[in-house]
N, C-alpha and C. Protein backbone atom coordinates (compact mmCIF):
# COMPACT_ATOMS: atom_id res chain seq x y z
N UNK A 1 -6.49 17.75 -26.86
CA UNK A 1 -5.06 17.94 -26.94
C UNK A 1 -4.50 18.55 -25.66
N UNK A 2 -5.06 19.97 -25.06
CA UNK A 2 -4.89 20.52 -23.53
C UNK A 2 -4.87 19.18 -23.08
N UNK A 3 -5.64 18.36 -22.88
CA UNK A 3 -5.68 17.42 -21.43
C UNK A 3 -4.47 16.06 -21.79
N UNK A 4 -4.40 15.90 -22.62
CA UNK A 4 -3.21 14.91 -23.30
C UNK A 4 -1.93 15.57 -22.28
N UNK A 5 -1.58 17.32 -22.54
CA UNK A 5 -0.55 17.98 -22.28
C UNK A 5 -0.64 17.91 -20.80
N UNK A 6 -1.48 17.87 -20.41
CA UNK A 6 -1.23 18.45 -19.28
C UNK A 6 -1.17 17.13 -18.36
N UNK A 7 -2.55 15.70 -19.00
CA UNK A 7 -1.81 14.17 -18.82
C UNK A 7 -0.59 14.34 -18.59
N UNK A 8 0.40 14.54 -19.31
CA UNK A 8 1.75 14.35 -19.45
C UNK A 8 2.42 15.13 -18.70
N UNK A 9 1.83 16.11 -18.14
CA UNK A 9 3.04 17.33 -16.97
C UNK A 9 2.21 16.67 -15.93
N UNK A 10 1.96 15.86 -15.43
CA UNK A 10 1.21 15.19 -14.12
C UNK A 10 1.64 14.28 -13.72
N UNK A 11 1.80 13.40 -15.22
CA UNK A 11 2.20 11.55 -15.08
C UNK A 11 3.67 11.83 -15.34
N UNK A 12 4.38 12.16 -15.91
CA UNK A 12 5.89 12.05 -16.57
C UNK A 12 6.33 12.19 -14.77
N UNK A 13 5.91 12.88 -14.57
CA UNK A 13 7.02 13.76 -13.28
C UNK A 13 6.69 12.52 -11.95
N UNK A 14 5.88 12.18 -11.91
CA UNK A 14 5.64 10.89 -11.11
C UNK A 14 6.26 9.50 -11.55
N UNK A 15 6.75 9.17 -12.77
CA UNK A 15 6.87 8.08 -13.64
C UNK A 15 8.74 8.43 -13.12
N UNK A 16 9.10 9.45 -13.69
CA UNK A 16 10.74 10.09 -13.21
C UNK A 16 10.99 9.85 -12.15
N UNK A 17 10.17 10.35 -11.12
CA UNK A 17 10.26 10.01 -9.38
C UNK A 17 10.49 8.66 -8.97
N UNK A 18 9.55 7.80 -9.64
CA UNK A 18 9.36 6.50 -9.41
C UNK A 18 10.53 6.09 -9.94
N UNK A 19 11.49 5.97 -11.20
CA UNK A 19 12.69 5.31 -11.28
C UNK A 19 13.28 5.89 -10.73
N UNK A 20 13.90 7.23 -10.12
CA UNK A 20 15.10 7.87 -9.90
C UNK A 20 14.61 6.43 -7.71
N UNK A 21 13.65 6.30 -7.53
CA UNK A 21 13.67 5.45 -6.15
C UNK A 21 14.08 3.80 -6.34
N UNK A 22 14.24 3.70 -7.52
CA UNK A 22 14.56 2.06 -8.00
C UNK A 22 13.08 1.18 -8.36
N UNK A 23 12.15 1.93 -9.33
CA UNK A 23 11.24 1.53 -9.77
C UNK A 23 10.00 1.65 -10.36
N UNK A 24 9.05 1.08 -10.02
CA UNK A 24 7.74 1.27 -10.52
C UNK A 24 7.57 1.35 -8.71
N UNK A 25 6.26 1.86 -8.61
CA UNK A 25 5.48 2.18 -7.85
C UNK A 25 4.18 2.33 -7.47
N UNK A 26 3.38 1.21 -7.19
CA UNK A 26 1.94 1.20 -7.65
C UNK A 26 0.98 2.34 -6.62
N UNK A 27 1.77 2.58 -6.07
CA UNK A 27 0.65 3.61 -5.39
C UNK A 27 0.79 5.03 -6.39
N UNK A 28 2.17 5.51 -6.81
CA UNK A 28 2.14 6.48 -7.84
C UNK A 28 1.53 6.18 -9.01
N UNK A 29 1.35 5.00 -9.65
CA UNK A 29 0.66 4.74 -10.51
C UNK A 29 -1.17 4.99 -10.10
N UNK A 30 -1.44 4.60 -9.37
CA UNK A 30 -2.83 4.59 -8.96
C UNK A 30 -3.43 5.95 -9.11
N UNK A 31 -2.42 6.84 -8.41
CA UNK A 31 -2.54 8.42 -8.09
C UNK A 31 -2.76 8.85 -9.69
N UNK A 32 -1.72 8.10 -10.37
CA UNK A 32 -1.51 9.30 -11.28
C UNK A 32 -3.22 8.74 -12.55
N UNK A 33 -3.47 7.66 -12.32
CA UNK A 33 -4.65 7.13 -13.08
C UNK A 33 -5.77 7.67 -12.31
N UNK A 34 -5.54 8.16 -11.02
CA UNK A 34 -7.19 8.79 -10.60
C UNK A 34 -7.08 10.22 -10.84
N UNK A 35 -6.13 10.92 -10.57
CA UNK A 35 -5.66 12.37 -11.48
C UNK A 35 -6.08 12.16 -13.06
N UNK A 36 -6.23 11.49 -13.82
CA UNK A 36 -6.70 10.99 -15.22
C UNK A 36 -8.16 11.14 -14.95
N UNK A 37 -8.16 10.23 -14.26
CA UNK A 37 -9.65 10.38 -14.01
C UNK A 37 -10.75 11.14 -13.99
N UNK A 38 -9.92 11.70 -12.93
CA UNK A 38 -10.51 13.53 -12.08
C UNK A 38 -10.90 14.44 -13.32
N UNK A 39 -9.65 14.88 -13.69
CA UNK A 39 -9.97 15.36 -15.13
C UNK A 39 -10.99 15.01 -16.26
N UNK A 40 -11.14 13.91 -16.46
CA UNK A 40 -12.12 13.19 -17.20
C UNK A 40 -13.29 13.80 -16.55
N UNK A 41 -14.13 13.20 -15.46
CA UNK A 41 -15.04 13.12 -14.29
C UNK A 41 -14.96 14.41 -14.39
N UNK A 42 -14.73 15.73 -14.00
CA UNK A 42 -15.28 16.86 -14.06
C UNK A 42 -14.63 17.70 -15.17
N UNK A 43 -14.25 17.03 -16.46
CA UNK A 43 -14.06 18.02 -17.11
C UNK A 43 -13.24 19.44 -17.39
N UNK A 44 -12.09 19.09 -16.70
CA UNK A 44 -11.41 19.84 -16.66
C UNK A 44 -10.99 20.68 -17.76
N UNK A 45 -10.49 22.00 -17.92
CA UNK A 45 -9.71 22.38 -18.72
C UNK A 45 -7.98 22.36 -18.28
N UNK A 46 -7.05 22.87 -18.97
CA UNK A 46 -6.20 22.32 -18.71
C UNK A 46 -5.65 23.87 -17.28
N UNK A 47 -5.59 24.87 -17.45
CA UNK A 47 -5.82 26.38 -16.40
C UNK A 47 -6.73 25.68 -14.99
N UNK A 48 -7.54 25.21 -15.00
CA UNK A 48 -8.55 24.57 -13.90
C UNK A 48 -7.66 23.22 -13.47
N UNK A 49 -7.20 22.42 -14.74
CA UNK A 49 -6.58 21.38 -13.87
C UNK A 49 -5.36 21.75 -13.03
N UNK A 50 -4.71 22.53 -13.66
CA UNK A 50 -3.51 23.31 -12.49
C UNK A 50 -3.87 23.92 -11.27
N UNK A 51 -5.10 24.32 -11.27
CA UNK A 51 -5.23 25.15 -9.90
C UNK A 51 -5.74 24.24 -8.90
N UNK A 52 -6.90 23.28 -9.58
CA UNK A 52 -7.23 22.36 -8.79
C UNK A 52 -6.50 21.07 -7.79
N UNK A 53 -5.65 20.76 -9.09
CA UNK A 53 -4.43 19.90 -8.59
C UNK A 53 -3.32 20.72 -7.49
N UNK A 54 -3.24 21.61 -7.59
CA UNK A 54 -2.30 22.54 -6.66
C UNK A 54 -3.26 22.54 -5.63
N UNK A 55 -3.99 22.78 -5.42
CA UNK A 55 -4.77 22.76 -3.99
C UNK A 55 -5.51 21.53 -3.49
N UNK A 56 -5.36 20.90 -3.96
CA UNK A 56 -5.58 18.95 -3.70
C UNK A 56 -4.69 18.70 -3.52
N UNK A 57 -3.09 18.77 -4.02
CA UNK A 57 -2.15 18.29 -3.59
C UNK A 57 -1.47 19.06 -2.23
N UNK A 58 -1.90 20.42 -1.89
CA UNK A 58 -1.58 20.72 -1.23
C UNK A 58 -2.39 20.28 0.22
N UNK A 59 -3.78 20.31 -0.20
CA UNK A 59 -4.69 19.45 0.92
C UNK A 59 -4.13 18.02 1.51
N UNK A 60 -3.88 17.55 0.60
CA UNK A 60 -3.58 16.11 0.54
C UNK A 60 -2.06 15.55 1.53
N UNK A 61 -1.37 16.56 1.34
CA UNK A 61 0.31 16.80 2.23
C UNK A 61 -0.14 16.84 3.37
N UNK A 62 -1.36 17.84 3.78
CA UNK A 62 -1.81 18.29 5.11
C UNK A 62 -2.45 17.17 5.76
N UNK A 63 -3.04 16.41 4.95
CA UNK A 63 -4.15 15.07 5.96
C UNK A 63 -2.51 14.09 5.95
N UNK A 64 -2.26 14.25 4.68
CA UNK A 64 -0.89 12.89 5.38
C UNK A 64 0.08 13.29 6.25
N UNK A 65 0.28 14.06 6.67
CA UNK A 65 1.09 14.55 7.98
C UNK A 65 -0.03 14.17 9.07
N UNK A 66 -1.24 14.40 9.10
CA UNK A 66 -1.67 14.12 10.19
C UNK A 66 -2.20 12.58 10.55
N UNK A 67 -2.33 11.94 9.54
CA UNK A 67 -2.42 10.55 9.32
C UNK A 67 -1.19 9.71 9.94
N UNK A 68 0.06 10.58 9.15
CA UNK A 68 0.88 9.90 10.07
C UNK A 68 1.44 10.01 11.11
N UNK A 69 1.13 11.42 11.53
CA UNK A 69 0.97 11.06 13.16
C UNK A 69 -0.16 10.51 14.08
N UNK A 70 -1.23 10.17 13.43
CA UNK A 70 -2.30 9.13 13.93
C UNK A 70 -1.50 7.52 14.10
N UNK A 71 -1.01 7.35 12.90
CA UNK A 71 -0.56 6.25 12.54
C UNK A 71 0.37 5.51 13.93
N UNK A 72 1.36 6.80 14.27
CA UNK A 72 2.67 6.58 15.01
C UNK A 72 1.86 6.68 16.56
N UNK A 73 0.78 7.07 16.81
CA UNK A 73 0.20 7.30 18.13
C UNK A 73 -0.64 5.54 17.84
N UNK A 74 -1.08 5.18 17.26
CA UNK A 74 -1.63 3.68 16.92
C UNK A 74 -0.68 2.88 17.01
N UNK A 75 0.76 3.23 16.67
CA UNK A 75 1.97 2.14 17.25
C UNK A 75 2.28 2.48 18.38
N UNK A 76 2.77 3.09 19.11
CA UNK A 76 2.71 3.50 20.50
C UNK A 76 1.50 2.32 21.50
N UNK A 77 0.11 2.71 20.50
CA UNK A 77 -0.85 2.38 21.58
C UNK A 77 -0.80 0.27 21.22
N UNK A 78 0.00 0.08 20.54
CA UNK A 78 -0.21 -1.44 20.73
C UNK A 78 1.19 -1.57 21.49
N UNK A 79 2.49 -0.83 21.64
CA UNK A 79 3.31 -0.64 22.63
C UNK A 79 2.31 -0.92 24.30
N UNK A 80 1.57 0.23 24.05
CA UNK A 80 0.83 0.00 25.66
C UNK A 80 0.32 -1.32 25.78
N UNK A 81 -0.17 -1.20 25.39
CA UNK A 81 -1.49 -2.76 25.49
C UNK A 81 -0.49 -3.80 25.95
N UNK A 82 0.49 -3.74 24.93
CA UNK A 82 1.40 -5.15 25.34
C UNK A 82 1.60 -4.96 26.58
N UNK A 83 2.23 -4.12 27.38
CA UNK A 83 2.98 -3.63 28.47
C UNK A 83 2.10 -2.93 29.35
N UNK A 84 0.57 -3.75 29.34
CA UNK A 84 -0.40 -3.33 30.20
C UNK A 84 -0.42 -1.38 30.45
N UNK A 85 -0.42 -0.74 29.64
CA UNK A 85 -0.24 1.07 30.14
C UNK A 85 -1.88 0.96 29.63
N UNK A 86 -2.19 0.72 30.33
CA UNK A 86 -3.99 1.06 29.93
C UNK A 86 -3.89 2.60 30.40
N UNK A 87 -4.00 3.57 30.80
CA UNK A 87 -3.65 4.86 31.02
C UNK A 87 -3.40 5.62 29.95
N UNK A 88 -1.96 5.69 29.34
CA UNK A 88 -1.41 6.30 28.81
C UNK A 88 -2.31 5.58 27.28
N UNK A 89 -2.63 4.76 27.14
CA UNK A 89 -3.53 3.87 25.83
C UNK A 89 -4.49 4.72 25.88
N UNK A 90 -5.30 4.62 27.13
CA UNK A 90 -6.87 5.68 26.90
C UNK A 90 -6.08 7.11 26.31
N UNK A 91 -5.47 7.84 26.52
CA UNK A 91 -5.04 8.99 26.72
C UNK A 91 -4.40 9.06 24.93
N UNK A 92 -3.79 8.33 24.09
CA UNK A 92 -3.51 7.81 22.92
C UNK A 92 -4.70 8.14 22.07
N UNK A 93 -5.87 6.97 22.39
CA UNK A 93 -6.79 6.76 21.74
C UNK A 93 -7.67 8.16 21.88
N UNK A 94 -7.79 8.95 22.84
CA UNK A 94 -8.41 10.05 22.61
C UNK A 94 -7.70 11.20 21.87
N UNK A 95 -6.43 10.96 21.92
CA UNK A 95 -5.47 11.83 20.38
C UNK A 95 -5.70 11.40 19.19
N UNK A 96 -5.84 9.98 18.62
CA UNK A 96 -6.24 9.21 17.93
C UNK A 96 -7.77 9.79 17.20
N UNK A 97 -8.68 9.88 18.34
CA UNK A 97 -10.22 10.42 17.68
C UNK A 97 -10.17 11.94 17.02
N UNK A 98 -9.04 13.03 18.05
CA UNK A 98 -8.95 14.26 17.95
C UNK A 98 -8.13 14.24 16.27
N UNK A 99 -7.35 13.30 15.85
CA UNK A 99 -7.01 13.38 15.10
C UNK A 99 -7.58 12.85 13.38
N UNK A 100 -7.99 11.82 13.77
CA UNK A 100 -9.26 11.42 13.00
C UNK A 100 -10.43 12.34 12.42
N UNK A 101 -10.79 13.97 13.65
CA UNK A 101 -11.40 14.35 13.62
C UNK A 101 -11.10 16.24 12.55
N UNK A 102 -9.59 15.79 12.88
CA UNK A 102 -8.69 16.51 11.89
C UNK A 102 -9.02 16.74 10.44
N UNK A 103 -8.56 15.05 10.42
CA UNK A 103 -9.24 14.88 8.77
C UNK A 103 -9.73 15.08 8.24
N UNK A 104 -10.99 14.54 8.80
CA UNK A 104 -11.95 14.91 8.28
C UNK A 104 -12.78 16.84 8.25
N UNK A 105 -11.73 17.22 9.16
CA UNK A 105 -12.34 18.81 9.02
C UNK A 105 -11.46 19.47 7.94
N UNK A 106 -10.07 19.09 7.40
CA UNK A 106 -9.17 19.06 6.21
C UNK A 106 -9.95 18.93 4.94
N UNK A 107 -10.30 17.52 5.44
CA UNK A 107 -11.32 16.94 3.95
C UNK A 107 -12.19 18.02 3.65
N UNK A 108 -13.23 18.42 4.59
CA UNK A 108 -14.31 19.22 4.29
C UNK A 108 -13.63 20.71 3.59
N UNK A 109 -13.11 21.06 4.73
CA UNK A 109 -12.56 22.30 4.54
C UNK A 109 -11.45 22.48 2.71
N UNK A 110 -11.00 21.61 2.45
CA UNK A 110 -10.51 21.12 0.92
C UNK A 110 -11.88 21.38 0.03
N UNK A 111 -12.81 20.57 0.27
CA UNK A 111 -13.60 20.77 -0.80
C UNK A 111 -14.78 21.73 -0.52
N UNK A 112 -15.03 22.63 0.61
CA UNK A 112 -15.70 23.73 0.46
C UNK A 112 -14.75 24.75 0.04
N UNK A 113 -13.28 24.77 -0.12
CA UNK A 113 -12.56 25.72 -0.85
C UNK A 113 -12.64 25.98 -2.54
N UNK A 114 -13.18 24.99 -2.86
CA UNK A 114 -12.88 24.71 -4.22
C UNK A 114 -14.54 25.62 -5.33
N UNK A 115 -14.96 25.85 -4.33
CA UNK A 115 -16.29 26.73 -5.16
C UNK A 115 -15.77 28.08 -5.88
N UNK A 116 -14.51 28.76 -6.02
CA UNK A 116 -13.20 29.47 -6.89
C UNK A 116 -12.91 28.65 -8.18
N UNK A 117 -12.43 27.55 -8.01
CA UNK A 117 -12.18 27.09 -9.20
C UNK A 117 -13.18 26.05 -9.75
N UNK A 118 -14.36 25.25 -9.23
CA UNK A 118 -15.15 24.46 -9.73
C UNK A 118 -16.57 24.99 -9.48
N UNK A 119 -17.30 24.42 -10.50
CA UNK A 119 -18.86 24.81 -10.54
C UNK A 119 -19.23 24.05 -9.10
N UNK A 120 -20.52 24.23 -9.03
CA UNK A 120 -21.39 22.95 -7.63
C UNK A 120 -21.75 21.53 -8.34
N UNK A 121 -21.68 21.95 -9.29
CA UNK A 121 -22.10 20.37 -10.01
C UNK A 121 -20.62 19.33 -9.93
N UNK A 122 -19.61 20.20 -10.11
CA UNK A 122 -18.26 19.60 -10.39
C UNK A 122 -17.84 19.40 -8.79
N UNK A 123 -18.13 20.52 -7.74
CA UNK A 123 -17.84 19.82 -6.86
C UNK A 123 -18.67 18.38 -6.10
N UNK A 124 -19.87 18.31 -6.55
CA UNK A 124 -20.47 17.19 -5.91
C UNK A 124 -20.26 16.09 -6.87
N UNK A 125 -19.60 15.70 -8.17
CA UNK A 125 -19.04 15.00 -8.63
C UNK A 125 -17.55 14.62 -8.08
N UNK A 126 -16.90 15.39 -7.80
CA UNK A 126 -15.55 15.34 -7.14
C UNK A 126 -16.04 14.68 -5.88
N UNK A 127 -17.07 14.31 -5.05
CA UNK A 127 -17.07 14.35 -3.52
C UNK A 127 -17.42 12.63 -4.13
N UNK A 128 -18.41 12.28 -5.11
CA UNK A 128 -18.92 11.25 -5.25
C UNK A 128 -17.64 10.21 -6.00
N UNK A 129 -17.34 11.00 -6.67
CA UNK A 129 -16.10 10.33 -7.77
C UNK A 129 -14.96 9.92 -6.44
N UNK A 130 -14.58 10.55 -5.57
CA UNK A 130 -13.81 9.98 -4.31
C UNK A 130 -14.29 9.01 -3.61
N UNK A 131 -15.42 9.10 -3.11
CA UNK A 131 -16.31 7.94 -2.20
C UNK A 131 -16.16 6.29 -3.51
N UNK A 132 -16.27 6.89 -4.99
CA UNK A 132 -16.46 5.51 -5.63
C UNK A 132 -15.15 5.06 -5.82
N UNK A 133 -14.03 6.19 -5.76
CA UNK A 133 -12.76 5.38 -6.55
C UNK A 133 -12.19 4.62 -5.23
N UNK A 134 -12.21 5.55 -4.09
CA UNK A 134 -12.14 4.36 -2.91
C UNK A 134 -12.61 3.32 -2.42
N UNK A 135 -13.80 3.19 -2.85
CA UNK A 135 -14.79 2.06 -2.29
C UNK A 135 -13.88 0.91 -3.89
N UNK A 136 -13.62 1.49 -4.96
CA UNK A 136 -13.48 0.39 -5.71
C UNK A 136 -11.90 0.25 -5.34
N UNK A 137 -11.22 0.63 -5.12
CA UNK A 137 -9.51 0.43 -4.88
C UNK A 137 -9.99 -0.47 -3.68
N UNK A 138 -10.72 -0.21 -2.96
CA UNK A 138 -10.68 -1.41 -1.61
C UNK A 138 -11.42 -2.43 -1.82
N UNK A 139 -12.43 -2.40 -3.14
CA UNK A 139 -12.94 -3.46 -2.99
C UNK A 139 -12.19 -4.73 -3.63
N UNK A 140 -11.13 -4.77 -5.09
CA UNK A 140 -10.44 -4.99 -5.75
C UNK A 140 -9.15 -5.34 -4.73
N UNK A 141 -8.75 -4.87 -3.76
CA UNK A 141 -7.26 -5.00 -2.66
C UNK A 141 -8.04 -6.74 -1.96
N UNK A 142 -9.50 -6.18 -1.78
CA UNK A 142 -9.78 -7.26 -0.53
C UNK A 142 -10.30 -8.73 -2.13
N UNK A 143 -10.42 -8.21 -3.15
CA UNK A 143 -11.01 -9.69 -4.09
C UNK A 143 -9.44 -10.22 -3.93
N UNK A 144 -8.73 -9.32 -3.88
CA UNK A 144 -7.25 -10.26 -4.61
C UNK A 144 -6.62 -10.87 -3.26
N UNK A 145 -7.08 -10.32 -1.69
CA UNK A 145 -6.36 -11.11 -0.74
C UNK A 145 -7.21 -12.03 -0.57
N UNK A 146 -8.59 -12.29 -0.96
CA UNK A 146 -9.27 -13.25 -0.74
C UNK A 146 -8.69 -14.60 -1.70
N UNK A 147 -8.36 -14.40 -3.03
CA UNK A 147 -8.05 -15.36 -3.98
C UNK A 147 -6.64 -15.66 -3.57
N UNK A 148 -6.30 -14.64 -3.03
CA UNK A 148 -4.54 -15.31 -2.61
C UNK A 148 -3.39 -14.97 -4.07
N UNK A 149 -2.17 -15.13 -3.80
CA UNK A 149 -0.96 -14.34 -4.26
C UNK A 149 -1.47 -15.27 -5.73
N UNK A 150 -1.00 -14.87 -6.89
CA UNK A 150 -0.96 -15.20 -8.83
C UNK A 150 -0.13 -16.95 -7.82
N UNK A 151 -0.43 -17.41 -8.57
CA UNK A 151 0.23 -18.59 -9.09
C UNK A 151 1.68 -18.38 -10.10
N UNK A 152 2.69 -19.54 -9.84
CA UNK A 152 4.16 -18.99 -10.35
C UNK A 152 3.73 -19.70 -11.26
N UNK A 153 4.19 -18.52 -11.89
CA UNK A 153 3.59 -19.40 -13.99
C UNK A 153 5.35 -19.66 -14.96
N UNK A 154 6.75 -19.84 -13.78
CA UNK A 154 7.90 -19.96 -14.22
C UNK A 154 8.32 -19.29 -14.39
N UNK A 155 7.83 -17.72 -14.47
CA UNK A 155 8.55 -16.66 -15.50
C UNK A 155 9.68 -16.05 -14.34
N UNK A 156 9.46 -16.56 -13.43
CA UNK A 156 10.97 -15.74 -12.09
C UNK A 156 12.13 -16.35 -12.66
């Protein structure tokens, strides 16, 4: 019953967000089914799922700020290329690694924080349960660009 409640103070508030922008939203949907998950996968109580989720989501703000300034230094650097700046490109791409290298010290640093609110068993389920839900979200993105867009079955 806790995890039903607390399902529902996780997903509702994402589901609200998503219409008040003009819709559904499959990346909020995704989020809010691997947050389901999470909970499931280590067992959460519903006190643990609040603290945990508060400091994942707060981790999570921190790598996407820096992602997207990776992102915007990766548009820049196909700016160069076009316009021959091999220079200022090398000089890109080594912000690019420094930033990459960000991440991943975020990532780590996220889940060696979490030995406060999770056992060691729960955190090396959390580390594995990430490596699988990503490997399956990408593997499922690349079956469906391989088969190509649904077929129009009339219903537009």
């Amino acid at each position: 019953m806790k995890i039903n409640i607390l399902f529902l103070m996780i997903v509702l508030p994402l589901i609200a967000n998503a219409q008040r922008r003009g819709g559904d939203m499959p990346g909020e949907h995704l989020e809010a089914f691997e947050q389901s998950k999470l909970i499931e996968v280590l067992n959460l109580d519903e006190e643990t799922a609040i603290r945990f989720f508060a400091r994942r989501n707060s981790s999570m703000n921190e790598i996407k700020q820096i992602i997207e300034k990776r992102d915007d230094l990766l548009k820049s650097l196909k700016d160069d290329i076009q316009d021959d700046e091999v220079e200022t490109g090398e000089k890109i791409i080594s912000e690019v690694f420094k930033l990459e290298k960000e991440i991943l010290n975020k990532r780590e640093s996220f889940v060696r924080s979490l030995s406060d609110i999770l056992d060691r068993k729960q955190i090396l389920k959390l580390v594995f349960f990430d490596y699988k839900f990503k490997k399956e979200v990408k593997d499922i993105l690349l079956d469906r660009r391989r088969r190509g867009p649904p077929p129009n079955r009339g219903f537009d």
